[in-house]
Structure formats: structure tokens, C-alpha cells
N, C-alpha and C. Protein backbone atom coordinates (compact mmCIF):
# COMPACT_ATOMS: atom_id res chain seq x y z
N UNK A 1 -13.41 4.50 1.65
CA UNK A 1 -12.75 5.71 2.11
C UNK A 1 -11.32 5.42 2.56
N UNK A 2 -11.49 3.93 3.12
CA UNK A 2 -9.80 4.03 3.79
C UNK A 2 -8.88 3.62 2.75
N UNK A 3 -9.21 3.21 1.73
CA UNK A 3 -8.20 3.05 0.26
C UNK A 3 -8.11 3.83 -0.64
N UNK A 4 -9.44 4.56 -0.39
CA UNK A 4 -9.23 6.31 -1.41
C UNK A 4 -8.22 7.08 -0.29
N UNK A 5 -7.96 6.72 0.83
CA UNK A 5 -7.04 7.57 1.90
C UNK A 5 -5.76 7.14 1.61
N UNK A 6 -5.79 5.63 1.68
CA UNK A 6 -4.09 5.24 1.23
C UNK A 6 -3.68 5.44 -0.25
N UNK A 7 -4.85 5.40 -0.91
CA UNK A 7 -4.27 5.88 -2.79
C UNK A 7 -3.35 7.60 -2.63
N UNK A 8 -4.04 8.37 -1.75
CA UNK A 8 -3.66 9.53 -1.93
C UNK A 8 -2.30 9.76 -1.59
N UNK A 9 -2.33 8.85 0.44
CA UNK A 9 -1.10 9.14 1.03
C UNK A 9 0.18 8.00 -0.10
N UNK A 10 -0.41 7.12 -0.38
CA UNK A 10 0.80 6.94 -1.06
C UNK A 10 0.60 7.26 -2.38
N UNK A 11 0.47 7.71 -3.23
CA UNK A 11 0.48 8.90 -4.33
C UNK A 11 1.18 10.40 -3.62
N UNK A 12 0.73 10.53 -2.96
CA UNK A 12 1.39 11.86 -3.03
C UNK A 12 3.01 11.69 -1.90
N UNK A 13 3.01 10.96 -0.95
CA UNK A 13 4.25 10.11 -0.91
C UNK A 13 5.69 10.63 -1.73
N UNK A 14 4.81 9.37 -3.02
CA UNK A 14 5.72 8.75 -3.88
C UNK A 14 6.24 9.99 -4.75
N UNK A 15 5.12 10.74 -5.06
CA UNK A 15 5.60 12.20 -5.49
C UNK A 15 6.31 13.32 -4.82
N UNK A 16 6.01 13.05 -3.98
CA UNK A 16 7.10 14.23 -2.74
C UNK A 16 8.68 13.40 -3.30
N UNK A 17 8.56 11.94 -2.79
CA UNK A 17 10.06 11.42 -2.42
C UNK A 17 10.96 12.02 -4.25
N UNK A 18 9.66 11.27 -4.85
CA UNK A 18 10.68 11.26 -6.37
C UNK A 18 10.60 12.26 -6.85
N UNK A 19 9.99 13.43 -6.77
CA UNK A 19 10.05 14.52 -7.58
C UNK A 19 10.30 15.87 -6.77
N UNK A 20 10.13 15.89 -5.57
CA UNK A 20 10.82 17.06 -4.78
C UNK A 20 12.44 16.72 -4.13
N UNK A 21 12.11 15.44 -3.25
CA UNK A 21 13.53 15.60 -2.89
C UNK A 21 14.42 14.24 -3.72
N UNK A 22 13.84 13.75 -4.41
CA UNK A 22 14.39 13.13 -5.36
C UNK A 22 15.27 11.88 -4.98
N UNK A 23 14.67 10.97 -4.29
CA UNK A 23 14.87 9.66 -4.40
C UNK A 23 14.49 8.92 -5.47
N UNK A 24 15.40 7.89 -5.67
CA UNK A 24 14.88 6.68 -6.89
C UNK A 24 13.54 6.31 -7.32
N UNK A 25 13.34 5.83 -8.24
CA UNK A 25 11.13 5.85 -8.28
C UNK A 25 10.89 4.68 -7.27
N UNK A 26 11.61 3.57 -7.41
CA UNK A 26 11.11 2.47 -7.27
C UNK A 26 11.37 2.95 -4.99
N UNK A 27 12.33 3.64 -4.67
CA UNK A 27 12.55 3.59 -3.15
C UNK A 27 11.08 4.53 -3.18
N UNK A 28 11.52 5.69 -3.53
CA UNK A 28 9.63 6.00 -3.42
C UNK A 28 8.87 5.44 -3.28
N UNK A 29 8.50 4.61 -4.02
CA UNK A 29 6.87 3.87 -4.50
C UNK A 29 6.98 3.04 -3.05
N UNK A 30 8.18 2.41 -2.72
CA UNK A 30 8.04 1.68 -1.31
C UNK A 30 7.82 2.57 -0.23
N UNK A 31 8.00 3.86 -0.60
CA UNK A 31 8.37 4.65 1.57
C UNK A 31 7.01 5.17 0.76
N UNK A 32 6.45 5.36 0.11
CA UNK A 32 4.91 5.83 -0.12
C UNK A 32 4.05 4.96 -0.23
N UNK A 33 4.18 3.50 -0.12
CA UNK A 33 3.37 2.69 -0.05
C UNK A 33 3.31 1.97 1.57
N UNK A 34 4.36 1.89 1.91
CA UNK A 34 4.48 2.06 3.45
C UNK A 34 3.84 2.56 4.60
N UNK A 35 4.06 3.93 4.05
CA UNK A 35 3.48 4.73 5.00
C UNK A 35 1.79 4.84 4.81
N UNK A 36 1.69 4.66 3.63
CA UNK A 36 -0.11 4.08 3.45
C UNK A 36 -0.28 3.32 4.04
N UNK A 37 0.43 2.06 4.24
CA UNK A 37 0.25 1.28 4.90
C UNK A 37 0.15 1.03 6.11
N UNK A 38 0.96 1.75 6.96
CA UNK A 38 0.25 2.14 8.30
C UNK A 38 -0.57 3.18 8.89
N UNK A 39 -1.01 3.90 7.94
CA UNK A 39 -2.38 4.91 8.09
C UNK A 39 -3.68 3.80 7.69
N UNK A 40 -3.44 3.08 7.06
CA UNK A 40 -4.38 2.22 6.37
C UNK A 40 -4.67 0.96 7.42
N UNK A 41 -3.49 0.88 8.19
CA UNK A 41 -3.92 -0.40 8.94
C UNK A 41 -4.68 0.55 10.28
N UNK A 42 -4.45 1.95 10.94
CA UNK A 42 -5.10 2.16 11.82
C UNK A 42 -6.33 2.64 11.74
N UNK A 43 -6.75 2.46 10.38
CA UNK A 43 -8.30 3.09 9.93
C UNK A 43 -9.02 2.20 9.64
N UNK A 44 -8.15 0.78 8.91
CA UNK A 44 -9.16 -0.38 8.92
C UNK A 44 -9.44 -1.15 10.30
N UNK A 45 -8.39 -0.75 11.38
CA UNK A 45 -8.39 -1.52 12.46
C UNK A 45 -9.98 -0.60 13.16
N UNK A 46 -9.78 0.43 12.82
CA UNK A 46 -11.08 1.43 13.93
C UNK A 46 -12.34 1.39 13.15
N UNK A 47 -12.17 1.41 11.62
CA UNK A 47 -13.27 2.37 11.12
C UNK A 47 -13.65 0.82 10.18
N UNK A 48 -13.13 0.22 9.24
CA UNK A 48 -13.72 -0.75 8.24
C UNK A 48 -13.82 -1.82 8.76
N UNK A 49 -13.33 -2.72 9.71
CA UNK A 49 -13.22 -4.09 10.44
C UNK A 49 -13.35 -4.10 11.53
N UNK A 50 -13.47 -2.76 12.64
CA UNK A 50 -13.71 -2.77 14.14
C UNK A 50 -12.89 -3.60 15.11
N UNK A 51 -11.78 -4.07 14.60
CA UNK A 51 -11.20 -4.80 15.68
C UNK A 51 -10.89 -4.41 17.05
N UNK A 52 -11.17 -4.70 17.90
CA UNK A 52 -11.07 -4.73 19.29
C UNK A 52 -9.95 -6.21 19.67
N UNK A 53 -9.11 -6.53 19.14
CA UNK A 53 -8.02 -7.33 19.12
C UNK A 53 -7.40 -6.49 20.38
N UNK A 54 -6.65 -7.45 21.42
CA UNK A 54 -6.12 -6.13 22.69
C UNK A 54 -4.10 -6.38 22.19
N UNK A 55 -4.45 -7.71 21.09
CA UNK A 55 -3.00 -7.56 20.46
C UNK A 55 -2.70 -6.77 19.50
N UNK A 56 -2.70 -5.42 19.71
CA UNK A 56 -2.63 -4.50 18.65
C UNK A 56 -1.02 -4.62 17.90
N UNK A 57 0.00 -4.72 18.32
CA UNK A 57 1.13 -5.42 17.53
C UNK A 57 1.23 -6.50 16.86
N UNK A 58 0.90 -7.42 17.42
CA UNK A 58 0.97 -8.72 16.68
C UNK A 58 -0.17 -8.61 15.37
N UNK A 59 -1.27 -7.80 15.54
CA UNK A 59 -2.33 -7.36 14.72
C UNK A 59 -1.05 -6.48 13.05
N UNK A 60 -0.72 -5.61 14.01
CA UNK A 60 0.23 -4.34 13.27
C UNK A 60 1.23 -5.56 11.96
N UNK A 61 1.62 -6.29 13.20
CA UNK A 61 2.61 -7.30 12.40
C UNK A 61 1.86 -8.08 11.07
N UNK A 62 0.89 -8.54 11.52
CA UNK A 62 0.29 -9.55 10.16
C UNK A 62 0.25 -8.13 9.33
N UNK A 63 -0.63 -7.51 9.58
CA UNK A 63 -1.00 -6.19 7.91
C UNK A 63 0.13 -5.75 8.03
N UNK A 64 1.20 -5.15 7.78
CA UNK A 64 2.31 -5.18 7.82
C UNK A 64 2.41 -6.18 6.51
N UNK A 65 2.62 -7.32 7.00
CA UNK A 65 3.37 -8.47 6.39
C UNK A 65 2.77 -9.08 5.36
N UNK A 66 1.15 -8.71 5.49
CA UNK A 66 0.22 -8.52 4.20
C UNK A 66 0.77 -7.32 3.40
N UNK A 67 1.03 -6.02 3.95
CA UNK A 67 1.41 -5.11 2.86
C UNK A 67 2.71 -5.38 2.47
N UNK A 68 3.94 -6.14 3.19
CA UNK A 68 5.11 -5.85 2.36
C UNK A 68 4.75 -6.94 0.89
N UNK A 69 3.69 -8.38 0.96
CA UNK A 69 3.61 -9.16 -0.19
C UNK A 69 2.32 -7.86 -1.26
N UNK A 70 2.17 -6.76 -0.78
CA UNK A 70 1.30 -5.87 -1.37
C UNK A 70 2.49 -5.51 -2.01
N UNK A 71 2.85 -4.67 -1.53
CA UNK A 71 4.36 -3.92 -1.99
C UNK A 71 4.78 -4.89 -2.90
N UNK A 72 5.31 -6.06 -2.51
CA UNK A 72 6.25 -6.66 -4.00
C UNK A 72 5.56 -6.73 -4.87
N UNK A 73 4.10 -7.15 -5.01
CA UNK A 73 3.31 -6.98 -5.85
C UNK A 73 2.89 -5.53 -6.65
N UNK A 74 3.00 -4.66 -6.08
CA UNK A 74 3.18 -3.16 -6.11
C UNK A 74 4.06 -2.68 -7.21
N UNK A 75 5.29 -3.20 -6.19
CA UNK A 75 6.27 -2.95 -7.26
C UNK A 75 6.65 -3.57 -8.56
N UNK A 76 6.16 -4.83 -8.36
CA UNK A 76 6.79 -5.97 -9.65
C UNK A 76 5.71 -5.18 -11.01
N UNK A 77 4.83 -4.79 -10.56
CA UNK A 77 3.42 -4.15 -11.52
C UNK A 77 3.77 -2.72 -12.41
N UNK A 78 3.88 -2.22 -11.49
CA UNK A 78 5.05 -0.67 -12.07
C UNK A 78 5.79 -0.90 -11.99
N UNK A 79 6.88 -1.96 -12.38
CA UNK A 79 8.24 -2.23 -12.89
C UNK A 79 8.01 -2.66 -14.35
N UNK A 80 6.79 -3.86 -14.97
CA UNK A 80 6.32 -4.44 -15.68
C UNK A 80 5.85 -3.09 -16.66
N UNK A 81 4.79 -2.43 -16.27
CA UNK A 81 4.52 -1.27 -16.82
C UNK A 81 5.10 -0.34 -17.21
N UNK A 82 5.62 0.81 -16.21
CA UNK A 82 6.96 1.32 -16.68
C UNK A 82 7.87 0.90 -17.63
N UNK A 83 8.44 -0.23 -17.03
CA UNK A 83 9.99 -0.28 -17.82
C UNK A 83 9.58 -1.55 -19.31
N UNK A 84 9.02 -2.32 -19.01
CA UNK A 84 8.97 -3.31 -19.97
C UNK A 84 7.71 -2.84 -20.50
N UNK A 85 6.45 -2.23 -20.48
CA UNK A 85 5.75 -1.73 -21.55
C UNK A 85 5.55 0.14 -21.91
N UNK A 86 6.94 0.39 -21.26
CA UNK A 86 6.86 2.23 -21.48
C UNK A 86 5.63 2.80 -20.95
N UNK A 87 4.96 2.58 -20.18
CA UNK A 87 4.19 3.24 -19.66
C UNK A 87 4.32 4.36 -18.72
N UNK A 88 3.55 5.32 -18.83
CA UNK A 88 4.47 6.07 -17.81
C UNK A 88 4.19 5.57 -16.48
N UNK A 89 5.30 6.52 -15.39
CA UNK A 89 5.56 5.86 -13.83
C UNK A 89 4.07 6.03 -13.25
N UNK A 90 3.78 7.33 -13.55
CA UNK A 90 2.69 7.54 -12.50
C UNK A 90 1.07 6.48 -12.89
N UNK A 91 1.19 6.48 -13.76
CA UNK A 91 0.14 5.67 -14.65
C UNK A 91 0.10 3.97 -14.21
N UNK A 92 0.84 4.06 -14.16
CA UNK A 92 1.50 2.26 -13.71
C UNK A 92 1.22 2.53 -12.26
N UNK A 93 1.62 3.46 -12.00
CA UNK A 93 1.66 3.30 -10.28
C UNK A 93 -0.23 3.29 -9.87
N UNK A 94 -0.82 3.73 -10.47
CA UNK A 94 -2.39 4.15 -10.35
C UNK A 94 -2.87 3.05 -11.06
N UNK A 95 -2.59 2.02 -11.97
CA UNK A 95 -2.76 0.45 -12.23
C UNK A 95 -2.56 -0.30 -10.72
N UNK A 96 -1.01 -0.40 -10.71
CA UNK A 96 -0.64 -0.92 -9.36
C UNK A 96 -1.58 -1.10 -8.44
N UNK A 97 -1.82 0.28 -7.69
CA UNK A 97 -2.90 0.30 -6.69
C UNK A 97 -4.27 0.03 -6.79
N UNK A 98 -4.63 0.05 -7.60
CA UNK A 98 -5.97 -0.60 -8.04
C UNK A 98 -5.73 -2.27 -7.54
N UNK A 99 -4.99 -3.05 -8.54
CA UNK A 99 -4.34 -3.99 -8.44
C UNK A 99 -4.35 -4.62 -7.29
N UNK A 100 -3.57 -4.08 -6.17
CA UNK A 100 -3.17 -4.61 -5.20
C UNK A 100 -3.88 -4.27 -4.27
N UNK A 101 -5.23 -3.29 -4.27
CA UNK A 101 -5.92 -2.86 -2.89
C UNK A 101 -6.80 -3.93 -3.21
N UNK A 102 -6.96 -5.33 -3.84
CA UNK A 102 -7.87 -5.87 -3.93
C UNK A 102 -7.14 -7.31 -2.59
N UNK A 103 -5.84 -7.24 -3.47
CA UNK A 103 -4.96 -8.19 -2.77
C UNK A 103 -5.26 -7.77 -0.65
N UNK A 104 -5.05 -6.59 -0.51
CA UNK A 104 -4.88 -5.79 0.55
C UNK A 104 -6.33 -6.08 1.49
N UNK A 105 -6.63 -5.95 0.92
CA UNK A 105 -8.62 -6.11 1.61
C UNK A 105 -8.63 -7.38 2.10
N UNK A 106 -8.98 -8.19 0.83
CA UNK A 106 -8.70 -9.62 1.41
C UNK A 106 -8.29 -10.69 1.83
N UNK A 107 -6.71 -10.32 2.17
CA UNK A 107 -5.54 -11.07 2.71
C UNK A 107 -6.10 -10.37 4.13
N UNK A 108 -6.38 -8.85 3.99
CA UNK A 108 -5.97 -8.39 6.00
C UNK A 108 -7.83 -9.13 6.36
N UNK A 109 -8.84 -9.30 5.41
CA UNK A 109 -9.92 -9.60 6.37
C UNK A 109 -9.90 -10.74 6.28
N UNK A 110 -9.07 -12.17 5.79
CA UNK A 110 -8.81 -13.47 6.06
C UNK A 110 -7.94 -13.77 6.76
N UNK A 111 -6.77 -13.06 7.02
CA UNK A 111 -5.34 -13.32 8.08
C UNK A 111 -5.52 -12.35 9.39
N UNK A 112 -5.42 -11.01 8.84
CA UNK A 112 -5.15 -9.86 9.93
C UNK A 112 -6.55 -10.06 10.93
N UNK A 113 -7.57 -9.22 10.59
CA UNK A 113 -9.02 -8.94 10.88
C UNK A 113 -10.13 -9.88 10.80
N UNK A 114 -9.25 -10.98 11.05
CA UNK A 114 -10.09 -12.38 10.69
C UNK A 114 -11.02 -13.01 12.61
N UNK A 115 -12.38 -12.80 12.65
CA UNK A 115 -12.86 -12.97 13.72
C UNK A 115 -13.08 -14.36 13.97
């Protein structure tokens, strides 16, 4: 549930930024993967991993720092797709996340959420 939550918020994000008010794809795909990313870290912190950590920043900081190596990975994927095999953006971007929520899971429950 909490990665069918961040697929959406950053999908629909990335579509607000690039297609309503019209930022670049690639600044999109980051401020919509972002902001998944911290809806995603306060739902895995309560609801998928239970942490009771009383360092909730320094917590914030590792997933964080797990999602920005998500993100480059994110992006390098729908850059690859998109531009070097014509795929379309949104299509690549829905590869991407597949992709990288695998990376995401098990970097934050070996580094972040690690008991």
C-alpha cells in the first residue's frame, strides 16, 4: 500500500509539474519523486516497519539519502528509456518505479529501518 501510495503521489506529481504548470520532465520526475519520498518515509516509518526510533531526523536523513540514490537511479532509467530507446516519458517513468521501489524497500529495511 505504501508504494502503490508513492507510485501515485509521484505520478501524479510529475504530471501536475510537466503538463499543467510545465516544468522540464526530468525537474518533474525529481520534485514528484521527492515528495513521494517523504510521504513514503512517514508511512513506512508508522505503518510497514514500525519504527519507534526517538531519532526521527537522523532516521528522515538516511531514507532521504536512500531515495536521492533512488532518484538517480529513477532518473538515469527514464532518461535511458525515453531518450535513447524512444519510449514514451510516462511509460519509462512506470518502468522506473517498478525498478527502483525494489531498490527503495531494501536499502531503507537494511540502512534506515534496520533493528
Amino acid at each position: 500500500m505504501v508504494g502503490f501510495s508513492g507510485f501515485i503521489i509521484d505520478f501524479g506529481i510529475t504530471y501536475l509539474c510537466k503538463e499543467i504548470i510545465r516544468i522540464p520532465k526530468y525537474v518533474s520526475n525529481g520534485i514528484g519523486f521527492l515528495i513521494a519520498a517523504t510521504s513514503n518515509y512517514f508511512l513506512n516509518r508508522i505503518w510497514t516497519f514500525q519504527s519507534d526510533n526517538p531519532n526521527v531526523a537522523g532516521e528522515y536523513i538516511e531514507f532521504i539519502f536512500v531515495s536521492i540514490i533512488g532518484l538517480i537511479l529513477n532518473t538515469l532509467i527514464v532518461y535511458l528509456l525515453s531518450e535513447k530507446l524512444k519510449w514514451n516519458f510516462y511509460f519509462s517513468k512506470v518502468c522506473a518505479i517498478a525498478i527502483v521501489t525494489f531498490w527503495n524497500f531494501f536499502a531503507n529495511l537494511y540502512i534506515t529501518f534496520k533493528t
